[in-house]
PDB file of N, CA and C in Angstrom:
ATOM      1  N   UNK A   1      11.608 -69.467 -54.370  1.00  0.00           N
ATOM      2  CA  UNK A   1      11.171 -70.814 -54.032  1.00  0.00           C
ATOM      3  C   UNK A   1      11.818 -71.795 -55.011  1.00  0.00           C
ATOM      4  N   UNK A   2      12.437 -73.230 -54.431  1.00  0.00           N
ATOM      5  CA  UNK A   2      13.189 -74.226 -55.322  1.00  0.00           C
ATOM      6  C   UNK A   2      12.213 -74.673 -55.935  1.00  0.00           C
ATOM      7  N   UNK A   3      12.738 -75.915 -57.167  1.00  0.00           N
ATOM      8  CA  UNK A   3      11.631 -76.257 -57.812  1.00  0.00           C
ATOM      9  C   UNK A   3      11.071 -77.324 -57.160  1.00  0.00           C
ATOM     10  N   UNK A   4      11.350 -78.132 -56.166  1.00  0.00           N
ATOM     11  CA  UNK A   4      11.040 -78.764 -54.957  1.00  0.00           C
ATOM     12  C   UNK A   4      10.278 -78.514 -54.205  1.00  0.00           C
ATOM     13  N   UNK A   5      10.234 -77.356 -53.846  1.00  0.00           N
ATOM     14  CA  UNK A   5       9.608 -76.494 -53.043  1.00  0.00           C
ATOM     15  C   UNK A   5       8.132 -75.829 -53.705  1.00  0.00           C
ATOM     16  N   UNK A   6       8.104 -75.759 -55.265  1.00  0.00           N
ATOM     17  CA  UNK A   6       6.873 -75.025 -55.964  1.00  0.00           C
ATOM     18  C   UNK A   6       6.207 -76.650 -56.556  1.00  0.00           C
ATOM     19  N   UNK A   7       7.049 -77.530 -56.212  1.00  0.00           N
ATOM     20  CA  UNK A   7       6.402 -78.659 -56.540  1.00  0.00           C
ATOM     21  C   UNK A   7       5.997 -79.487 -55.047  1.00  0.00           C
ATOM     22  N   UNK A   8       6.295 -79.383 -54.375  1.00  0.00           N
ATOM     23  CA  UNK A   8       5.615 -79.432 -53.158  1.00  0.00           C
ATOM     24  C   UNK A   8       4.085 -78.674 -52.723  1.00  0.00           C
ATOM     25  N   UNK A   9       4.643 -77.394 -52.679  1.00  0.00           N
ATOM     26  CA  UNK A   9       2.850 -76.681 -52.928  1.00  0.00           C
ATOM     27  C   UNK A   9       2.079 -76.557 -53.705  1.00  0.00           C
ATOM     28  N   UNK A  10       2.216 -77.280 -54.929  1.00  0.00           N
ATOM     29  CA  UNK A  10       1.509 -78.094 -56.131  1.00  0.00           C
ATOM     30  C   UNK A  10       0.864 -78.706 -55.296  1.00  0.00           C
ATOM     31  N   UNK A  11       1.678 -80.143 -54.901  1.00  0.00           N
ATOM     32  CA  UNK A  11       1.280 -81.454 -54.108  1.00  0.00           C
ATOM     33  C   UNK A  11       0.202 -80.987 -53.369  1.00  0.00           C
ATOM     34  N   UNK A  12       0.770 -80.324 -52.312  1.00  0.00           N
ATOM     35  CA  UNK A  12      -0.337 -79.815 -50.830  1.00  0.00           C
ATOM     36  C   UNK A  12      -1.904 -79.470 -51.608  1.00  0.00           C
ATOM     37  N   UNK A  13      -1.749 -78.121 -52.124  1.00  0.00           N
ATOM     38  CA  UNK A  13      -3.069 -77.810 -52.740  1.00  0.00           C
ATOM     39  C   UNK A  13      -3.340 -78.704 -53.346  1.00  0.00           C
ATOM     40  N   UNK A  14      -3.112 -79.852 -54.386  1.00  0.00           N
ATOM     41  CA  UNK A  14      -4.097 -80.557 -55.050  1.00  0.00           C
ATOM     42  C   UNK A  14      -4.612 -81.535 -54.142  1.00  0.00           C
ATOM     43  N   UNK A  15      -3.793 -81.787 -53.204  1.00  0.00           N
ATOM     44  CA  UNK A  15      -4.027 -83.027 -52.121  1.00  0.00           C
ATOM     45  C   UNK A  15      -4.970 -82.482 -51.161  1.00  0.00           C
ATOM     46  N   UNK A  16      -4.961 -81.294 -50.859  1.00  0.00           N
ATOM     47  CA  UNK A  16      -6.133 -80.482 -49.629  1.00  0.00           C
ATOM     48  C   UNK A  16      -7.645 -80.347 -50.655  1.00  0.00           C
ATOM     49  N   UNK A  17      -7.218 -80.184 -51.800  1.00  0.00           N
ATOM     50  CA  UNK A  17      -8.232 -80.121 -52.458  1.00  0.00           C
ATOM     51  C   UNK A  17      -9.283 -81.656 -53.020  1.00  0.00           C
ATOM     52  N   UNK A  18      -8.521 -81.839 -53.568  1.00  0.00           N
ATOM     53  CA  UNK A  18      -9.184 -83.779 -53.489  1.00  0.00           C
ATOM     54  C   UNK A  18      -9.715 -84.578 -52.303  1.00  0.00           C
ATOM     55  N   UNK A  19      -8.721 -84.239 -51.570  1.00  0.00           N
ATOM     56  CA  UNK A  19      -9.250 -85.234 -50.571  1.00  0.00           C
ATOM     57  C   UNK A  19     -10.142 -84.488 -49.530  1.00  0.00           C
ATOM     58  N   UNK A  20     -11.070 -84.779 -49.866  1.00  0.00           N
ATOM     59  CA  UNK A  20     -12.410 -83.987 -49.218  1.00  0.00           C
ATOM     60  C   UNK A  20     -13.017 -84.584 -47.916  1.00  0.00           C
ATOM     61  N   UNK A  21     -12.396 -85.593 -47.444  1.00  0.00           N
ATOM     62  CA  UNK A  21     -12.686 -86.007 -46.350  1.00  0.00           C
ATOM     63  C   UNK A  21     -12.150 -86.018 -45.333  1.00  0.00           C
ATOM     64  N   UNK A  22     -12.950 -85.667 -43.720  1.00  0.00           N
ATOM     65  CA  UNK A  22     -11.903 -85.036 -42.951  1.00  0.00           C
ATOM     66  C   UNK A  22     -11.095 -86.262 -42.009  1.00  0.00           C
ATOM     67  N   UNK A  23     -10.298 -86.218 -41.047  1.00  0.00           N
ATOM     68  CA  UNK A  23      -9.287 -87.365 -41.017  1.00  0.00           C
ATOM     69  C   UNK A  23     -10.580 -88.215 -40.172  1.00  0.00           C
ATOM     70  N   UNK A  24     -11.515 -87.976 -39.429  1.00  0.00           N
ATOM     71  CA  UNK A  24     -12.143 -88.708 -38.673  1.00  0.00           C
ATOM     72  C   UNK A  24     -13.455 -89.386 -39.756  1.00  0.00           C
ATOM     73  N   UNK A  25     -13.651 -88.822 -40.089  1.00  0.00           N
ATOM     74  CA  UNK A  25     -14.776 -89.802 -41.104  1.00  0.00           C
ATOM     75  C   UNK A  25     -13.688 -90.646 -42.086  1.00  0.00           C
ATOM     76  N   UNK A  26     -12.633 -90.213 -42.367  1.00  0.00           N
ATOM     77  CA  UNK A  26     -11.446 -90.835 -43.521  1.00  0.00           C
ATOM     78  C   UNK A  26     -11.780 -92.224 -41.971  1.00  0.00           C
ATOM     79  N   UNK A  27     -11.632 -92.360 -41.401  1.00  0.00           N
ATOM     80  CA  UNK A  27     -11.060 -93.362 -40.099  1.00  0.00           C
ATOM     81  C   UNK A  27     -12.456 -94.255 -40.261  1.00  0.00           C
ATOM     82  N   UNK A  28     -13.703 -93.914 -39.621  1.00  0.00           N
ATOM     83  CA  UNK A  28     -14.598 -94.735 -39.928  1.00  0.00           C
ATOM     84  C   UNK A  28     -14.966 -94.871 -40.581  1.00  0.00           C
ATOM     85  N   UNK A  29     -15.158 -94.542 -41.734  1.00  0.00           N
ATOM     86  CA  UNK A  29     -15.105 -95.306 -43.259  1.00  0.00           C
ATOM     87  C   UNK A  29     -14.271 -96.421 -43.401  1.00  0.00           C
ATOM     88  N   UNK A  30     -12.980 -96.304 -43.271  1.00  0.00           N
ATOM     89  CA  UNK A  30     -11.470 -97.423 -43.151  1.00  0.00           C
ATOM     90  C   UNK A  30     -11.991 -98.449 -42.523  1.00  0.00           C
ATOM     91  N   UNK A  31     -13.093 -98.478 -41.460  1.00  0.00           N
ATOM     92  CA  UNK A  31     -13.574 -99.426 -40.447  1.00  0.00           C
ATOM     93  C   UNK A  31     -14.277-100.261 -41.109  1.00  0.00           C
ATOM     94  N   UNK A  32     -15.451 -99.765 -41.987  1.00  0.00           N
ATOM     95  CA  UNK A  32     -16.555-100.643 -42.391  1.00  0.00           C
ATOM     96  C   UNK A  32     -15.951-101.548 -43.875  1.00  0.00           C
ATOM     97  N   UNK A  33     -16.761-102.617 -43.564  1.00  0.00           N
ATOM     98  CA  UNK A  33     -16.908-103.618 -44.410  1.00  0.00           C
ATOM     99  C   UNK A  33     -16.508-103.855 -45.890  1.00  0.00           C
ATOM    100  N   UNK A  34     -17.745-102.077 -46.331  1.00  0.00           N
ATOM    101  CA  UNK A  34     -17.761-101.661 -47.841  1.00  0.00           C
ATOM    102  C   UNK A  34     -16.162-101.309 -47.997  1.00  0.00           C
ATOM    103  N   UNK A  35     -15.565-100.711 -47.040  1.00  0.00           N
ATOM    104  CA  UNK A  35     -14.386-100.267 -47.360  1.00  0.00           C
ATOM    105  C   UNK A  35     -13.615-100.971 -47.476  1.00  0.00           C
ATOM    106  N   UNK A  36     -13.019-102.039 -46.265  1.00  0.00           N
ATOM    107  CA  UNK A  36     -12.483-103.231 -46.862  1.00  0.00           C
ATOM    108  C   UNK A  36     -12.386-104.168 -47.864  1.00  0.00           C
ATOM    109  N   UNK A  37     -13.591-104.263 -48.375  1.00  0.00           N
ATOM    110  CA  UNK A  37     -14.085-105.283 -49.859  1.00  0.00           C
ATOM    111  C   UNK A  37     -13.995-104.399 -50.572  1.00  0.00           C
ATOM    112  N   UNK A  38     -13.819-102.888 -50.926  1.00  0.00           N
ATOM    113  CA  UNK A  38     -13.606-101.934 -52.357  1.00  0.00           C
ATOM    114  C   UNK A  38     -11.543-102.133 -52.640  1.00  0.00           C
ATOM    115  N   UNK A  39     -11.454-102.316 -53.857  1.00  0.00           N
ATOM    116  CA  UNK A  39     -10.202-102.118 -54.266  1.00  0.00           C
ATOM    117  C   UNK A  39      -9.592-103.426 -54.458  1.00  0.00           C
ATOM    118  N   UNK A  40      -8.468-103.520 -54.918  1.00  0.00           N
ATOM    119  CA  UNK A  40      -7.579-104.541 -55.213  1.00  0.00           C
ATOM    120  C   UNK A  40      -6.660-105.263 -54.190  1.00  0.00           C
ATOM    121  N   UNK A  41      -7.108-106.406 -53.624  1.00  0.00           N
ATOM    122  CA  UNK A  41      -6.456-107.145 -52.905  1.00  0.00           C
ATOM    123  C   UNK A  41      -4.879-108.166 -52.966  1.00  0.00           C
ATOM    124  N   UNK A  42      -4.112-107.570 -52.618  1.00  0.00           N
ATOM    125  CA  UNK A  42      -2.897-108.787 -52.965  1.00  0.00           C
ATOM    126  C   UNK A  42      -2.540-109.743 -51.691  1.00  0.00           C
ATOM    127  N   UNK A  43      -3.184-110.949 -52.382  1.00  0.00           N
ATOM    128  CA  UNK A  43      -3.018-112.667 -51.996  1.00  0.00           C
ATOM    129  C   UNK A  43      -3.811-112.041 -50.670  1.00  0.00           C
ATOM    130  N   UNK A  44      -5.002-111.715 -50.747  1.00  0.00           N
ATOM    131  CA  UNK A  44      -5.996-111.829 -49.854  1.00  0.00           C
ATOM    132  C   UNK A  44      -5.887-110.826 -48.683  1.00  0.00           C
ATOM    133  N   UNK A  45      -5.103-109.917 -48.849  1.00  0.00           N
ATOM    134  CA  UNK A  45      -5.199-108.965 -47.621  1.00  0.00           C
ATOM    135  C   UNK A  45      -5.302-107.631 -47.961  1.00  0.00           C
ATOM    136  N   UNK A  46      -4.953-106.975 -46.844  1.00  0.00           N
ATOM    137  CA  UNK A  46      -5.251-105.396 -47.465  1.00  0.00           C
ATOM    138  C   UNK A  46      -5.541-104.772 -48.527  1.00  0.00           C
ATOM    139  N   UNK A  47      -6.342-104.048 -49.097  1.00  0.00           N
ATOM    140  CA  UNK A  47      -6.303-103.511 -50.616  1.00  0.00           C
ATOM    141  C   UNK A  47      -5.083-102.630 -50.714  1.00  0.00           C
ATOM    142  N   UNK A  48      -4.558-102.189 -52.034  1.00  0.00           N
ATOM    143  CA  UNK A  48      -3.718-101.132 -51.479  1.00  0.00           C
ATOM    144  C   UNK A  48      -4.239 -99.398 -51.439  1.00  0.00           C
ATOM    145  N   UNK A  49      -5.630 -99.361 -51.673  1.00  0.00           N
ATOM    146  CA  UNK A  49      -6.591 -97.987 -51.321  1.00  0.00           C
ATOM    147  C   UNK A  49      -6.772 -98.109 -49.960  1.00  0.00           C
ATOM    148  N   UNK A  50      -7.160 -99.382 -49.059  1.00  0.00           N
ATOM    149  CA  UNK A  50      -7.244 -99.229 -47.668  1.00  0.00           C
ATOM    150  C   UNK A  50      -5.937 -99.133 -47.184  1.00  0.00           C
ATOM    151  N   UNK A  51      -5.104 -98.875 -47.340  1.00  0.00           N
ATOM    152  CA  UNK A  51      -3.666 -99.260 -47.060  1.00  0.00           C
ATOM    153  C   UNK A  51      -3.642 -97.727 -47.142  1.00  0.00           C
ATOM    154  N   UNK A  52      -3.319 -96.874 -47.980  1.00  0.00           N
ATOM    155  CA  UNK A  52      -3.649 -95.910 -48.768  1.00  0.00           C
ATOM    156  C   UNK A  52      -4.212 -95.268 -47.940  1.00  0.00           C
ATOM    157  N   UNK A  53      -5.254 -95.552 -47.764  1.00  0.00           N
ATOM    158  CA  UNK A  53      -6.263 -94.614 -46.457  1.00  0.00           C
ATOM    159  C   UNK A  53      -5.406 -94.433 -45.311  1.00  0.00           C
ATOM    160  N   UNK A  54      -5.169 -95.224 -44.996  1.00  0.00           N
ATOM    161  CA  UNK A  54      -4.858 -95.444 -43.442  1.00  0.00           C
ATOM    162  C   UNK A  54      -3.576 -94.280 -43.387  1.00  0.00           C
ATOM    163  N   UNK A  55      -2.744 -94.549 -44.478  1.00  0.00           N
ATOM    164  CA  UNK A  55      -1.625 -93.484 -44.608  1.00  0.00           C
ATOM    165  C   UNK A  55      -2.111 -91.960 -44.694  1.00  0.00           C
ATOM    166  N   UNK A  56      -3.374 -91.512 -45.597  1.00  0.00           N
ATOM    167  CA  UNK A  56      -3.868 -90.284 -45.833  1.00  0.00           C
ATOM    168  C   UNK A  56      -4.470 -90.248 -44.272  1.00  0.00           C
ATOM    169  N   UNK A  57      -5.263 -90.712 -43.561  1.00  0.00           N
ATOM    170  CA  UNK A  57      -5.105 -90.193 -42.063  1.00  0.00           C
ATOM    171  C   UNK A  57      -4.058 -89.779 -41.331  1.00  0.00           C
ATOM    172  N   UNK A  58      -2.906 -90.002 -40.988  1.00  0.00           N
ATOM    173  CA  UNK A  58      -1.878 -89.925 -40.981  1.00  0.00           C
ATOM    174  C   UNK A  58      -1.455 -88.608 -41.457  1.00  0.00           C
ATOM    175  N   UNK A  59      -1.485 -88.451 -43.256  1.00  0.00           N
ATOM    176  CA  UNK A  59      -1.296 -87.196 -43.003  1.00  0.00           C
ATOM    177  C   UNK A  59      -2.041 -85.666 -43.036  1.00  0.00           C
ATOM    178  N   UNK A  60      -2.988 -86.244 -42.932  1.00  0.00           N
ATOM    179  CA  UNK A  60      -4.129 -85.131 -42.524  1.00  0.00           C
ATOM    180  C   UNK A  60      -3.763 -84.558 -41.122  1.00  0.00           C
ATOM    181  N   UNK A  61      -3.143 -85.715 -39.863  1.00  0.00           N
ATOM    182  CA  UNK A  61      -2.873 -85.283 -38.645  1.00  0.00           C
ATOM    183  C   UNK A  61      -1.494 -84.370 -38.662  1.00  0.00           C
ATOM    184  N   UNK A  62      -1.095 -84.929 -39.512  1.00  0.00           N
ATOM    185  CA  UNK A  62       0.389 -84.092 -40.060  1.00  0.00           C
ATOM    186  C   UNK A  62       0.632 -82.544 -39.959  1.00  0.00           C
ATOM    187  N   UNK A  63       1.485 -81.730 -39.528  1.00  0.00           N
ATOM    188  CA  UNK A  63       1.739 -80.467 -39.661  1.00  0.00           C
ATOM    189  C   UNK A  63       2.555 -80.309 -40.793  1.00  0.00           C
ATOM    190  N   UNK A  64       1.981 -79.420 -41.513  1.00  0.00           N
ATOM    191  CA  UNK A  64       2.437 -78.781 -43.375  1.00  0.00           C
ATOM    192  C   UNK A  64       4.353 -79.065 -43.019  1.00  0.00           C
ATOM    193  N   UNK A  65       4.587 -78.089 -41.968  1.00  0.00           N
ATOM    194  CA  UNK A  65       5.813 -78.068 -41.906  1.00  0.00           C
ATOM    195  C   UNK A  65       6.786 -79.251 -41.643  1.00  0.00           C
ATOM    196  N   UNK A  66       5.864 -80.438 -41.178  1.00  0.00           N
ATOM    197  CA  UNK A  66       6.711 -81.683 -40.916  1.00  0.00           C
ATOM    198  C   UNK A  66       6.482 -82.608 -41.447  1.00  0.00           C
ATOM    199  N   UNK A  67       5.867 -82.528 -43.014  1.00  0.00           N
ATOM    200  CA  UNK A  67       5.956 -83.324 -43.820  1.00  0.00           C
ATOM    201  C   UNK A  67       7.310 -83.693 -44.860  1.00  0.00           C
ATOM    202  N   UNK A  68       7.487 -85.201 -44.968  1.00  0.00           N
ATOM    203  CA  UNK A  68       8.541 -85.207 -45.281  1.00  0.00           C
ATOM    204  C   UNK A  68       8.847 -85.628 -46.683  1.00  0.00           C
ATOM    205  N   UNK A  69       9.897 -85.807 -47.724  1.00  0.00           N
ATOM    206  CA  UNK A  69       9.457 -86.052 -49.041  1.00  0.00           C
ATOM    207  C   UNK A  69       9.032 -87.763 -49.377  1.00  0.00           C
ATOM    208  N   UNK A  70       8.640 -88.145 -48.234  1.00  0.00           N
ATOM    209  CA  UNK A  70       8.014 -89.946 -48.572  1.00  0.00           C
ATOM    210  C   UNK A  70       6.438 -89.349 -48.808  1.00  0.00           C
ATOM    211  N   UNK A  71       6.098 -88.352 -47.467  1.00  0.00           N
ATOM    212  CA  UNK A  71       4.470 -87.608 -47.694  1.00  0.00           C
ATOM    213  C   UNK A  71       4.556 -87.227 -48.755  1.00  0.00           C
ATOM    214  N   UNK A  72       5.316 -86.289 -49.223  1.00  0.00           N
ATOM    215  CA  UNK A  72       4.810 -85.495 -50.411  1.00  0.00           C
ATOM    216  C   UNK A  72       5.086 -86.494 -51.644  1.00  0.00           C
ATOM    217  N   UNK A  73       5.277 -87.394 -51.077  1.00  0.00           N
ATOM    218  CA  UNK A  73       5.711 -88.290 -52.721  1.00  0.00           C
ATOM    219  C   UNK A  73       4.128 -89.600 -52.688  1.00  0.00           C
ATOM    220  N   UNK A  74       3.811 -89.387 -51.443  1.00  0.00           N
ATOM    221  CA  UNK A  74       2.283 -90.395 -51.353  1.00  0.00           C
ATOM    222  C   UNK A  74       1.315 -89.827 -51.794  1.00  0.00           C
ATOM    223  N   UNK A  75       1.373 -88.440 -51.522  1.00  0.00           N
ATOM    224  CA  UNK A  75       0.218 -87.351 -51.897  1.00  0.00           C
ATOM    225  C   UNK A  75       0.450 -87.047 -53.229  1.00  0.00           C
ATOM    226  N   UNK A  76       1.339 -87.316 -53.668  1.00  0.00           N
ATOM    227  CA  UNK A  76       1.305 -87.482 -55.083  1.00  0.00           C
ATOM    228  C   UNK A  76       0.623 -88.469 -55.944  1.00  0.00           C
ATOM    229  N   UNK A  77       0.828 -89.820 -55.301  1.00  0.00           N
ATOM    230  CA  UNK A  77       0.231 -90.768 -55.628  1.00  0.00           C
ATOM    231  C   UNK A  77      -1.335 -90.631 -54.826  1.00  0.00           C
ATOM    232  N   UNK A  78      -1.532 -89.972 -54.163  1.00  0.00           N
ATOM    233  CA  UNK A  78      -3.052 -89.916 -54.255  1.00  0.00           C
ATOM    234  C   UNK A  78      -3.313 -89.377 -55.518  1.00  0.00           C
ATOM    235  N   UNK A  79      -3.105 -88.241 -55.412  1.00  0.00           N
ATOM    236  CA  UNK A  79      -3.563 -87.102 -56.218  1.00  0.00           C
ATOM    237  C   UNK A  79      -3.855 -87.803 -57.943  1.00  0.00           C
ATOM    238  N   UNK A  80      -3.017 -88.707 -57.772  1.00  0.00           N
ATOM    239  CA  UNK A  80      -2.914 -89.148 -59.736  1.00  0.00           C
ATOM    240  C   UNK A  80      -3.816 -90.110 -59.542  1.00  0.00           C
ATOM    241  N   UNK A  81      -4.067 -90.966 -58.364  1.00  0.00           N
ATOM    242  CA  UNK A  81      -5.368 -92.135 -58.251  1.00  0.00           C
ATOM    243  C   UNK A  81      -6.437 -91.430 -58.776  1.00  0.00           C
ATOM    244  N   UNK A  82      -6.841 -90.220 -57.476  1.00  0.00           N
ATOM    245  CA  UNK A  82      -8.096 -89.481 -57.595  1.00  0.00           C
ATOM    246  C   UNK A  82      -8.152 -89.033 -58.613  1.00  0.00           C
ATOM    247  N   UNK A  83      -7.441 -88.262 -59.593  1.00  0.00           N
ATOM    248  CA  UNK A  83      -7.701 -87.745 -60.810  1.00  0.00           C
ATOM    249  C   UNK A  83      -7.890 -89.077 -62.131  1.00  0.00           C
ATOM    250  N   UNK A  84      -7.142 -90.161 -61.644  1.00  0.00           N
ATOM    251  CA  UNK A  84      -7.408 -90.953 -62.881  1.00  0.00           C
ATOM    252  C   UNK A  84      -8.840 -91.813 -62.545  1.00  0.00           C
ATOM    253  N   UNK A  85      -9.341 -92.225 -61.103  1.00  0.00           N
ATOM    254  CA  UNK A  85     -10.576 -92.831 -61.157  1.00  0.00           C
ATOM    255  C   UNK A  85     -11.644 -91.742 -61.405  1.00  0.00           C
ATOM    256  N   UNK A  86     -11.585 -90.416 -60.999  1.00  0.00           N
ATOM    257  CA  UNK A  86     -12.483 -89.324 -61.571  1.00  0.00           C
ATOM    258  C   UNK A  86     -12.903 -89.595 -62.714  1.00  0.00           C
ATOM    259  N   UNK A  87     -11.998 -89.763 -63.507  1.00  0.00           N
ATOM    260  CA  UNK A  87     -12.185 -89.886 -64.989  1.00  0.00           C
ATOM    261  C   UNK A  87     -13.556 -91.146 -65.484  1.00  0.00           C
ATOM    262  N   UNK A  88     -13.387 -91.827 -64.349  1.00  0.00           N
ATOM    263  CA  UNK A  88     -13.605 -93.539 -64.750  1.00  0.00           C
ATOM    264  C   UNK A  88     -15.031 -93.218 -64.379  1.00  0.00           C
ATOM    265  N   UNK A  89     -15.843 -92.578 -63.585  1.00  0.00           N
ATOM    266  CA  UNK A  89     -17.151 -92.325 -63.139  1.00  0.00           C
ATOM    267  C   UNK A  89     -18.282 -93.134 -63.872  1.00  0.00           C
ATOM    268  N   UNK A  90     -18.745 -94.130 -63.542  1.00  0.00           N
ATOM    269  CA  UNK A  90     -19.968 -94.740 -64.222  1.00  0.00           C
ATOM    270  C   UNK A  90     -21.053 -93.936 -64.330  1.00  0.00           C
ATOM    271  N   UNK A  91     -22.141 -94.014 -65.115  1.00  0.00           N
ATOM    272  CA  UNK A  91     -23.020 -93.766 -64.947  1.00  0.00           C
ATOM    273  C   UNK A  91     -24.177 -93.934 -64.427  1.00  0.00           C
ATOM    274  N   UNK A  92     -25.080 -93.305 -64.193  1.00  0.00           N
ATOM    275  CA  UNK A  92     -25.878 -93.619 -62.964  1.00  0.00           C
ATOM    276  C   UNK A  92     -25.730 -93.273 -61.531  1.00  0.00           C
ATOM    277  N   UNK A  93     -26.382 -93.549 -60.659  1.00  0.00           N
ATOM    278  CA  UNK A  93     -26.268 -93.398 -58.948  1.00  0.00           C
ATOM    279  C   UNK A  93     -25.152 -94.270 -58.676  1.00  0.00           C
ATOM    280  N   UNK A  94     -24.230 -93.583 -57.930  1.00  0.00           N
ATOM    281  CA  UNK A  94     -22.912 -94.327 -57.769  1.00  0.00           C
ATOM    282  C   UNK A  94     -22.473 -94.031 -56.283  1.00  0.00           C
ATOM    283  N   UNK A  95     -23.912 -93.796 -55.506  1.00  0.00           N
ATOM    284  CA  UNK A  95     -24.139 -94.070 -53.905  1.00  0.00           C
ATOM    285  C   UNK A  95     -23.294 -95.052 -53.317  1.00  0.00           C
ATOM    286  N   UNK A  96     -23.730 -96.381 -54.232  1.00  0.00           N
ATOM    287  CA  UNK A  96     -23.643 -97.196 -53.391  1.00  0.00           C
ATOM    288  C   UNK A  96     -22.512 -98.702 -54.469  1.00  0.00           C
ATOM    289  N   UNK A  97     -21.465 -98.207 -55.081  1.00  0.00           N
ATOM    290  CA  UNK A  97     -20.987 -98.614 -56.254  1.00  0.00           C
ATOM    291  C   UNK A  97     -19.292 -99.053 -55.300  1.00  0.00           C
ATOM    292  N   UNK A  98     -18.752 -99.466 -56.056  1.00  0.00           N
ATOM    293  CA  UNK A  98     -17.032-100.023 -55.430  1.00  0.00           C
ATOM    294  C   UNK A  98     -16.555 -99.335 -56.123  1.00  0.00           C
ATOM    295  N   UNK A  99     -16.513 -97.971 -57.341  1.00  0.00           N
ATOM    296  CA  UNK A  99     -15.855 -97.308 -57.841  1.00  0.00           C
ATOM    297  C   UNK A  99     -16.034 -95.546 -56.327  1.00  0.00           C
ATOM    298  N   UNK A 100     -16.803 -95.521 -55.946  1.00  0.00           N
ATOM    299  CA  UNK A 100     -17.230 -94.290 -55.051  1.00  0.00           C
ATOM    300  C   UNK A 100     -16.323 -95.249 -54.011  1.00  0.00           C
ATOM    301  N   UNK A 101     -16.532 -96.047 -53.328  1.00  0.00           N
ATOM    302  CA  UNK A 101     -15.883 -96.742 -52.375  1.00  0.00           C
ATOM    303  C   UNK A 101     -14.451 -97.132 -52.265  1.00  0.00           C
ATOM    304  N   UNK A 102     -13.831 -96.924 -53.182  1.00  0.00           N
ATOM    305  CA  UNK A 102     -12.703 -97.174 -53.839  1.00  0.00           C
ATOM    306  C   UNK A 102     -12.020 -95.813 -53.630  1.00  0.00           C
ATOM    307  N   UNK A 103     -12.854 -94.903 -53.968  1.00  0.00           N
ATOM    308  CA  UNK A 103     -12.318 -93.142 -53.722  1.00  0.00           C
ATOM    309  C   UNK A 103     -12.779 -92.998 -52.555  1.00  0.00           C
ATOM    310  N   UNK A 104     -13.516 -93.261 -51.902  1.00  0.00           N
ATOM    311  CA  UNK A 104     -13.330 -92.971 -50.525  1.00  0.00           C
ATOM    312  C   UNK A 104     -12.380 -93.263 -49.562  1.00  0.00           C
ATOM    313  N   UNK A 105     -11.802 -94.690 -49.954  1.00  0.00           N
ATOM    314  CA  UNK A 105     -10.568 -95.725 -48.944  1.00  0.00           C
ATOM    315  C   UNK A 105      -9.469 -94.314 -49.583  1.00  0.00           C
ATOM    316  N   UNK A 106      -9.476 -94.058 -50.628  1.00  0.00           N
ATOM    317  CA  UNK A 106      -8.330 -93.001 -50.707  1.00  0.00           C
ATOM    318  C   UNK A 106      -8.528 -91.496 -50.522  1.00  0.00           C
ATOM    319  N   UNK A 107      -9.866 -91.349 -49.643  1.00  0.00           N
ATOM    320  CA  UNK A 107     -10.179 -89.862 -48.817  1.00  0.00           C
ATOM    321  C   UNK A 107     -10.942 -89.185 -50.072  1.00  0.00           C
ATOM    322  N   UNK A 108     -11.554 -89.302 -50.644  1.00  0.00           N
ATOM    323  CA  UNK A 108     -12.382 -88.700 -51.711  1.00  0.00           C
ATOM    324  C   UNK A 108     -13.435 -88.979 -51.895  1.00  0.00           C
ATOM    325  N   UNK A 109     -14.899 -88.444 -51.618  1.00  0.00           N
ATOM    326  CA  UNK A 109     -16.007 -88.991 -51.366  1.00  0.00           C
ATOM    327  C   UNK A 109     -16.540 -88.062 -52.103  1.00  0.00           C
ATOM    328  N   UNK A 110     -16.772 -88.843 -54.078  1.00  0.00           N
ATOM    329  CA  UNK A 110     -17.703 -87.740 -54.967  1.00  0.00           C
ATOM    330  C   UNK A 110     -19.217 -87.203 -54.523  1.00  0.00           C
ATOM    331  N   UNK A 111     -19.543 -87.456 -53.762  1.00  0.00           N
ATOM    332  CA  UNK A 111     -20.713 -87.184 -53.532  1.00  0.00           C
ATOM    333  C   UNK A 111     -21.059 -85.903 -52.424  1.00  0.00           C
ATOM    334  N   UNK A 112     -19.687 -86.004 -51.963  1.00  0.00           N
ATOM    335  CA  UNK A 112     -19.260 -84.546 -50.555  1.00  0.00           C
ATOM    336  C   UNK A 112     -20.015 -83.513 -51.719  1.00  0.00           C
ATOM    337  N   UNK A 113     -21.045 -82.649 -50.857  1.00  0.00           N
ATOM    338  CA  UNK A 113     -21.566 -81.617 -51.590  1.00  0.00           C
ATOM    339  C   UNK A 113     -22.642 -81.684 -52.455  1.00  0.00           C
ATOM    340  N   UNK A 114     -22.886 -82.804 -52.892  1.00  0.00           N
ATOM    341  CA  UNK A 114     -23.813 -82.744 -53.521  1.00  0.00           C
ATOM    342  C   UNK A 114     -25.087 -82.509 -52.847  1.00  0.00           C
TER     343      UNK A 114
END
């Protein structure tokens, strides 16, 4: 296997693994309100986590084999979001917070499982 190739199935597994949400709840989540108003807006439109989302649906519908290196280079940039807002976790119930909402627009919902 190239190193392209062992860094690709890096990508996949950490990205199947993080993003814990499946493409149809990833979708209506993207819909509501909370989701739109979580994240960073430039000059008043899209955040770029809802933006973000909309792409991780996309490739959730995706077949492994026809992903291409723009996917595996987005799922990268998930993967380093989710691991660096992980970090950021407030304390307290964070049900109902714009840091949980924020990881959700990017398919990660800390609370899956609990």
């Amino acid at each position: 296997m190239s190193a392209v190739a062992a860094d690709d199935e890096e990508t996949w597994n950490e990205f199947r693994k993080l993003v814990n949400m499946k493409a149809g709840d990833l979708e209506k989540w993207l819909a509501t309100d909370e989701s739109r108003s979580a994240g960073q807006h430039k000059d008043g439109g899209e955040s770029t986590g809802h933006a973000s989302g909309r792409r991780i649906v996309e490739l959730l519908h995706t077949k492994r084999a026809d992903l291409t290196e723009d996917d595996h280079a987005h799922m990268r940039k998930v993967v380093g979001y989710i691991n660096r807002h992980l970090a950021q976790r407030p304390s307290g119930d964070v049900t109902d917070t714009r840091w949980r909402h924020s990881l959700m627009n990017w398919g990660h919902d800390p609370l899956a499982g609990d």
